[in-house]
N, C-alpha and C. Protein backbone atom coordinates (compact mmCIF):
# COMPACT_ATOMS: atom_id res chain seq x y z
N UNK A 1 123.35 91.04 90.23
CA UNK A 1 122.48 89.94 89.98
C UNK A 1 121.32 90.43 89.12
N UNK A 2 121.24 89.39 87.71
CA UNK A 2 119.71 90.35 87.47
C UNK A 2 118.51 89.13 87.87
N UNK A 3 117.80 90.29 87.27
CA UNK A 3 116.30 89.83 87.57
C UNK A 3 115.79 88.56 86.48
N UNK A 4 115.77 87.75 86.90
CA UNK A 4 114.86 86.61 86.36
C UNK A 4 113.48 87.32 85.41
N UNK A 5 113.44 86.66 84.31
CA UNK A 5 112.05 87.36 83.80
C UNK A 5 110.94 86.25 83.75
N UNK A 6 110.17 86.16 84.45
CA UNK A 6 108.99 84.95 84.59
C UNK A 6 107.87 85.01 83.73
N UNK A 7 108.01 86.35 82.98
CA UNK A 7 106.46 86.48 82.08
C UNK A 7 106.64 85.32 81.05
N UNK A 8 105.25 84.71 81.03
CA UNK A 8 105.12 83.50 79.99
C UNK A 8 103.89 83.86 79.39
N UNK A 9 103.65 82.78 77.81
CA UNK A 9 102.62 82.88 77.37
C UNK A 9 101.95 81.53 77.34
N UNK A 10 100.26 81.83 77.88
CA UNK A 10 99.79 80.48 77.93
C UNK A 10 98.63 80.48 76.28
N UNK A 11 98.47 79.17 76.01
CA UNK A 11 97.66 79.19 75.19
C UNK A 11 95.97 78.72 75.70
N UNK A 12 95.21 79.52 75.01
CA UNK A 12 93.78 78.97 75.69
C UNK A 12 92.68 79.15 74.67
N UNK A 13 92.32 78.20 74.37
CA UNK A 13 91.40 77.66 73.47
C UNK A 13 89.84 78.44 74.26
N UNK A 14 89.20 79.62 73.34
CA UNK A 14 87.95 80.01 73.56
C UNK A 14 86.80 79.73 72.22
N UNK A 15 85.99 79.28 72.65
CA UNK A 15 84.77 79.10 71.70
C UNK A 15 84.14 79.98 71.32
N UNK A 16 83.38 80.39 70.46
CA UNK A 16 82.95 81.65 69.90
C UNK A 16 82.31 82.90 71.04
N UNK A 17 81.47 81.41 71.42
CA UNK A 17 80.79 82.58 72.49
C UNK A 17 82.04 83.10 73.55
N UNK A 18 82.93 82.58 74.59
CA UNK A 18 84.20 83.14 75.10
C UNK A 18 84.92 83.87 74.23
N UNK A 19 84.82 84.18 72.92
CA UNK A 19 85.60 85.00 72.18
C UNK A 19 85.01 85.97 72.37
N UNK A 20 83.07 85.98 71.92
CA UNK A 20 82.58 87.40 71.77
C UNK A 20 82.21 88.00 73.52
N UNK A 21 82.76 87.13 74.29
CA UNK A 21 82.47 87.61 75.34
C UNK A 21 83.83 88.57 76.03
N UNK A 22 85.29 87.53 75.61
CA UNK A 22 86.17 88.63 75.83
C UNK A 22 86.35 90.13 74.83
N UNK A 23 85.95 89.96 73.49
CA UNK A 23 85.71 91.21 73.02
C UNK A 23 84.79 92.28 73.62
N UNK A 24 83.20 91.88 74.45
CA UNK A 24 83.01 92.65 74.64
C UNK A 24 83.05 93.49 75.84
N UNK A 25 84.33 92.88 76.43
CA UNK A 25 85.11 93.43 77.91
C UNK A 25 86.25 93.91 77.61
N UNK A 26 87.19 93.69 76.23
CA UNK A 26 88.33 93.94 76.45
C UNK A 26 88.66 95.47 76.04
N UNK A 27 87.69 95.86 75.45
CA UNK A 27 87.92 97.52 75.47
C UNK A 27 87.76 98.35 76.84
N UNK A 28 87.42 97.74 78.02
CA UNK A 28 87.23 98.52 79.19
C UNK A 28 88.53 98.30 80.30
N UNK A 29 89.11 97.44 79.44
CA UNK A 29 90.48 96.64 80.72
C UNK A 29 91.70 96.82 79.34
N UNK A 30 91.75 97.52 78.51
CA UNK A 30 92.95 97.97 77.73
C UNK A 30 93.49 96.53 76.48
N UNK A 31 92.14 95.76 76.21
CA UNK A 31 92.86 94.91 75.32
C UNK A 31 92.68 93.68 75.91
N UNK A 32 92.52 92.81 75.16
CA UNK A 32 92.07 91.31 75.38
C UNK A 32 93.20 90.70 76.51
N UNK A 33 94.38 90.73 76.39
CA UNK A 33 95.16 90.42 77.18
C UNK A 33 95.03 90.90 78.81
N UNK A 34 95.14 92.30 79.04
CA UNK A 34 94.62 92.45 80.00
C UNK A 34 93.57 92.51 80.73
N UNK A 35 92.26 92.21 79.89
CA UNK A 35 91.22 91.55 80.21
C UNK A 35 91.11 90.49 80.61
N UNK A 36 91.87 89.49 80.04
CA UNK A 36 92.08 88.06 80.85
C UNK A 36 92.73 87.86 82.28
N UNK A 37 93.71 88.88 82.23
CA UNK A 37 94.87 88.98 83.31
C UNK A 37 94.11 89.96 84.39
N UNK A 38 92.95 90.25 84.37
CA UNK A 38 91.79 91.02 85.64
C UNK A 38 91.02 89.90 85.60
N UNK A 39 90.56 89.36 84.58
CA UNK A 39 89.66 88.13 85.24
C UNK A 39 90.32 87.12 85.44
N UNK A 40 91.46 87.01 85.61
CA UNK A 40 92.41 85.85 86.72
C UNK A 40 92.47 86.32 87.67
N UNK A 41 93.05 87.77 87.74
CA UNK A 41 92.75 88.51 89.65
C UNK A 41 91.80 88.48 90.11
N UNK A 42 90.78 88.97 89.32
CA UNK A 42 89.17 88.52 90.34
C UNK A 42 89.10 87.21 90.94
N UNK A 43 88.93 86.04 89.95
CA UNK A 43 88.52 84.80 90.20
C UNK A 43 89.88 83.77 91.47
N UNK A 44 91.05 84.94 91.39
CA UNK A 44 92.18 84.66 92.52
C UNK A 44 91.99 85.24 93.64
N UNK A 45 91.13 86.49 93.72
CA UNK A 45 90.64 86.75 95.22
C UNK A 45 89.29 86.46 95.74
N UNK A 46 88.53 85.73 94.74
CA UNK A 46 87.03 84.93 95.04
C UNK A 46 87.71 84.05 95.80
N UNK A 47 88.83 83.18 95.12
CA UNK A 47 89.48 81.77 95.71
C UNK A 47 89.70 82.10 97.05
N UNK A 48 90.41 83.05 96.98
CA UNK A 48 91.28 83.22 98.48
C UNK A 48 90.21 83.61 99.72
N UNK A 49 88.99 84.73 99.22
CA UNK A 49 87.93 85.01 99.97
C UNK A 49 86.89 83.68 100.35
N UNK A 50 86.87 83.04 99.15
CA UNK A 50 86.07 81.74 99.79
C UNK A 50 87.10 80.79 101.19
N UNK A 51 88.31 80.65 100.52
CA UNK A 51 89.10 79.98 101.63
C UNK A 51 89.29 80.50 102.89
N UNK A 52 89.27 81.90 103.19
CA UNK A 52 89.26 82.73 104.08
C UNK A 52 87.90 82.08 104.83
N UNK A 53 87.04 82.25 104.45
CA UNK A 53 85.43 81.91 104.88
C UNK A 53 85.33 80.40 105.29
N UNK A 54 85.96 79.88 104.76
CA UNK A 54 86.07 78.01 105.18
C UNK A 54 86.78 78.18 106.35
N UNK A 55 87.98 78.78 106.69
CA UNK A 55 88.55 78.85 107.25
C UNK A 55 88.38 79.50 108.91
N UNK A 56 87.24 80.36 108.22
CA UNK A 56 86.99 81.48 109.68
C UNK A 56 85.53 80.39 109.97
N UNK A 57 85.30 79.85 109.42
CA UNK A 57 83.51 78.62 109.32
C UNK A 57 84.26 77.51 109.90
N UNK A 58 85.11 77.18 110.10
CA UNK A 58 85.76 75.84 110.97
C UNK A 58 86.32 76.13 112.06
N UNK A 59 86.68 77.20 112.29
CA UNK A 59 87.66 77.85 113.70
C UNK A 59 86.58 78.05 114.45
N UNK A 60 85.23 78.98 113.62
CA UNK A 60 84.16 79.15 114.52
C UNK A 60 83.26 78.25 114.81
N UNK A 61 83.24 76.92 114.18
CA UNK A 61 82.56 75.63 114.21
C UNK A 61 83.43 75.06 115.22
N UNK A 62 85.10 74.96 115.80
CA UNK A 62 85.33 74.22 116.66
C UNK A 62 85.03 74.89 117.73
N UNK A 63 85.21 76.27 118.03
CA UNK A 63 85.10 76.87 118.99
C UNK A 63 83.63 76.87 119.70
N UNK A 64 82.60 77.03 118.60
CA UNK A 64 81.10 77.05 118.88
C UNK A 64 80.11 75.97 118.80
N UNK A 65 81.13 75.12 118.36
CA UNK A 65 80.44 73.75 117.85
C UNK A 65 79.75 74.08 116.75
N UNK A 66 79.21 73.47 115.87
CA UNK A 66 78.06 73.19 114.35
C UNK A 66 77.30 74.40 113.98
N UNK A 67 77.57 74.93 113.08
CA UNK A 67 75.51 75.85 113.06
C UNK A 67 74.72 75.25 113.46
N UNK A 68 73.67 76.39 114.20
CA UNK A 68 72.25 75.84 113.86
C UNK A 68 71.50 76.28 112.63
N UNK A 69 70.96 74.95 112.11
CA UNK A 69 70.12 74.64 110.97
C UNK A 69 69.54 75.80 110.16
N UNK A 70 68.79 75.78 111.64
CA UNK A 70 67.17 77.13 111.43
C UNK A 70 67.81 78.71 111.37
N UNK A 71 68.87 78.62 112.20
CA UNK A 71 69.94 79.52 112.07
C UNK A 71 70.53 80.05 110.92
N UNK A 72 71.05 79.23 110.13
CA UNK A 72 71.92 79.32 108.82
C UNK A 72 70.74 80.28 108.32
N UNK A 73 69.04 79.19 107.82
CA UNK A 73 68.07 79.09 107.51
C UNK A 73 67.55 80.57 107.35
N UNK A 74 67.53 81.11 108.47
CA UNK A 74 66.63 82.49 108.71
C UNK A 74 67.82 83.56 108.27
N UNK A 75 69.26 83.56 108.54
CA UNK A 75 70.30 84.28 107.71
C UNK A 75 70.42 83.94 106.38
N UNK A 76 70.11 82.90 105.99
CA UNK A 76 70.42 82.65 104.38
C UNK A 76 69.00 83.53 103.87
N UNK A 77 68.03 83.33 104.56
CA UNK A 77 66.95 84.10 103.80
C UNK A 77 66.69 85.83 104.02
N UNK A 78 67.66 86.36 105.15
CA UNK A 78 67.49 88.00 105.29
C UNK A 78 68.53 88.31 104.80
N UNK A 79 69.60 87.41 103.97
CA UNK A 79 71.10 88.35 103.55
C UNK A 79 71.20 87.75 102.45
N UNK A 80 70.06 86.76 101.62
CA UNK A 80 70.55 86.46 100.31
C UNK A 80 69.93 86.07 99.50
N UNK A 81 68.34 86.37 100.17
CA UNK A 81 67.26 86.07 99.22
C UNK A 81 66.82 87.29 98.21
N UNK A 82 66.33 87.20 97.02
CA UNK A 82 66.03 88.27 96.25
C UNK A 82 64.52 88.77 96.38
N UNK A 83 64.63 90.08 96.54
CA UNK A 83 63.64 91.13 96.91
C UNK A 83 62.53 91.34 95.78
């Protein structure tokens, strides 16, 4: 049996500034192509890490019931305010 080959090419329209912005990344990731194809993996494990977090934020919301407010409040300001 062989192997199916799934590699495709997509087309994607970048504006100057997304042009000079993948140029000035794509020498550190081997070439414009694989510069795009790391910033699809990043922005695919942001996705999955945010869903993870919705996910573990509703299990612990049924189990614990709601945040508190002042709660969130005083953690949003010791783990994400700038110094």
């Amino acid at each position: 049996m062989e192997a199916e080959d799934t590699a495709g090419t997509t087309t994607v329209r970048l504006d100057d500034e997304d042009q000079a912005l993948l140029d000035e990344i794509a020498p550190d990731f081997g070439g414009r192509s694989a510069a795009i194809k790391q910033g699809i993996a990043m922005l695919a494990d942001e996705h999955r890490r945010r869903r993870a977090l919705e996910a573990f934020m509703e299990e612990w919301s049924a189990e614990s019931g709601p945040p508190d407010p002042d709660g969130v409040a005083a953690m949003s300001e010791r783990f994400f305010s700038q110094r």
